[in-house]
Structures are given as structure tokens and as C-alpha cells.
Protein backbone atom coordinates (compact mmCIF):
# COMPACT_ATOMS: atom_id res chain seq x y z
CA UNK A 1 -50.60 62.88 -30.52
CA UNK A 2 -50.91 59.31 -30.94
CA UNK A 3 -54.28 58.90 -28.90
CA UNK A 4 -56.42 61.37 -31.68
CA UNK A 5 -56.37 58.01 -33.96
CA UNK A 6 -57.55 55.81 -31.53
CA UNK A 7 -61.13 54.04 -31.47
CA UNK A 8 -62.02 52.76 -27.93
CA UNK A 9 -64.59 53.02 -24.89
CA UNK A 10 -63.82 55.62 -22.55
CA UNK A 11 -62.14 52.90 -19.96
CA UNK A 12 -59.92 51.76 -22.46
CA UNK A 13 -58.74 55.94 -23.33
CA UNK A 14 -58.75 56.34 -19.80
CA UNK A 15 -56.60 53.16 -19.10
CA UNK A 16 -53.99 54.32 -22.42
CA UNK A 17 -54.29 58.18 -20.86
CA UNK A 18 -53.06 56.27 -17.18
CA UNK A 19 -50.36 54.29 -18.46
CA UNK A 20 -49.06 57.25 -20.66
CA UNK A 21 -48.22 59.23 -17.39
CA UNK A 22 -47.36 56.21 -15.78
CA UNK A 23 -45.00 55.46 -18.29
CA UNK A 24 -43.59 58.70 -18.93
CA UNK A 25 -42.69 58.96 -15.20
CA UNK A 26 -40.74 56.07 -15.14
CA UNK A 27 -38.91 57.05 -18.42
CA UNK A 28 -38.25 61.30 -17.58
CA UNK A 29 -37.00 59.99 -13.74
CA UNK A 30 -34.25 57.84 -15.74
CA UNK A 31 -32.96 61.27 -16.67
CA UNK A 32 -32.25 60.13 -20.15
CA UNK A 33 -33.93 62.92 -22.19
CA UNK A 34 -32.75 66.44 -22.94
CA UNK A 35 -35.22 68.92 -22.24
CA UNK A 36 -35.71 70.39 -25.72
CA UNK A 37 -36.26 66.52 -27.18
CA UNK A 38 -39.09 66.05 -24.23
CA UNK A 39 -42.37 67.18 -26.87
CA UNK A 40 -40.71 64.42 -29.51
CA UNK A 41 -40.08 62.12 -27.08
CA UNK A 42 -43.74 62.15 -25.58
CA UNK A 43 -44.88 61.74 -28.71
CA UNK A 44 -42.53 58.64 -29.68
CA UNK A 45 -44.11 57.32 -25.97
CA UNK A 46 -47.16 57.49 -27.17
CA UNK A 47 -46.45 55.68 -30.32
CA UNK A 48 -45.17 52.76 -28.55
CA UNK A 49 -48.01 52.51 -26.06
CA UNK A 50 -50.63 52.76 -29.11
CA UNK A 51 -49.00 50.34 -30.59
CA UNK A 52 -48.27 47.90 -27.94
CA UNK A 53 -52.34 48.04 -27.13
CA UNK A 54 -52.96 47.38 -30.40
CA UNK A 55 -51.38 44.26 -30.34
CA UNK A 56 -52.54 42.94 -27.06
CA UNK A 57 -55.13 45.11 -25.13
CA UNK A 58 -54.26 42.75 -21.91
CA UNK A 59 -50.41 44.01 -21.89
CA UNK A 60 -49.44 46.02 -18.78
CA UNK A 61 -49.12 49.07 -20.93
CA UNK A 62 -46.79 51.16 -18.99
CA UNK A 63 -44.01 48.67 -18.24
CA UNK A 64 -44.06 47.54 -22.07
CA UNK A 65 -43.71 50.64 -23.14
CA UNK A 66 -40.99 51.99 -20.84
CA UNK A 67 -38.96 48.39 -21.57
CA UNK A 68 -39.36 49.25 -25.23
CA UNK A 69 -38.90 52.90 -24.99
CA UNK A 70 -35.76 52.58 -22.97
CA UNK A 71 -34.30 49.72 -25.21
CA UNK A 72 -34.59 52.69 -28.22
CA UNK A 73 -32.96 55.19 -26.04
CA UNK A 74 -30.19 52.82 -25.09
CA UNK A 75 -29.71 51.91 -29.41
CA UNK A 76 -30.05 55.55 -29.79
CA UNK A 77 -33.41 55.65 -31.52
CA UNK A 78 -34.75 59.12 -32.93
CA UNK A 79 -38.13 60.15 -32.56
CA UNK A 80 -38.65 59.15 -36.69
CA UNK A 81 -38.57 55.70 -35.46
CA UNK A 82 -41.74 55.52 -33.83
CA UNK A 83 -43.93 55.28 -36.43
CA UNK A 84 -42.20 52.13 -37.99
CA UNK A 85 -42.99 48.25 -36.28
CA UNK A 86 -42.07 47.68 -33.28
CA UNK A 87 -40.75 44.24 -32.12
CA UNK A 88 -42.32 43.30 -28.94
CA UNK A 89 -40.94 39.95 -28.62
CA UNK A 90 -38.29 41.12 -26.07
């Protein structure tokens, strides 16, 4: 899990932790995901919402993610891809 690396105040886990479900609703109601991908794809969430704070700990988390996480779905990104860059200039 993404969130074991992490070094923040309890608000800010607690704020990642929120917009993780948030996020994750808004990406399993699109209906996108096979059920035996969901564990991978959970984890490739949680990638992109790490990395996204990262970046800019004033982003709305859970939208950002779900944009980005959707765009990869739509290019037909595997759950390897996580871990590399992500371009957030969308």
C-alpha cells in the first residue's frame, strides 16, 4: 500500500485515507474494473493519489486522482504503470 511510505500529521493521513475512498467510489461505480484486477487497481489508486499530494498538498485529491486514474484506464494502463511519473498537467 502506497500510504506505509508516507510521512505526514494525522489530518493530512486522514485527509489521503478520505480521498482514497472517495476516489475509489467514483472510479469502481464507472464499472471499468474486473473484479479479479480490483486489489491491483487499489493499489495503482493509491499510487496516483500519493503522488498527486506530493506534488501539491492543496490539490482536491480525489477528483485528481480519478481524472488521472480514468485517463490510464481509458489508454489501457496496467497496474506496472503506477509507480513511474505521472503527468499532472492535464
Amino acid at each position: 500500500m502506497p500510504f506505509r511510505s508516507v510521512t505526514a500529521d494525522r489530518r493530512e493521513l486522514q485527509r489521503l485515507c478520505e480521498a482514497f475512498d472517495d476516489a475509489w467510489v467514483a472510479v469502481s461505480s464507472a464499472r471499468l474494473i474486473e473484479n479479479d484486477h480490483i486489489p491491483a487497481e487499489r493499489e495503482r489508486l493509491g499510487y496516483i493519489l500519493v503522488q498527486i499530494w506530493e506534488g501539491d498538498r492543496e490539490a482536491h485529491l480525489a477528483t485528481r486522482a480519478v481524472q488521472l486514474f480514468l485517463n490510464g484506464v481509458r489508454k489501457n494502463a496496467t497496474p506496472a504503470s503506477a509507480g513511474r511519473q505521472l503527468d499532472t498537467d492535464d
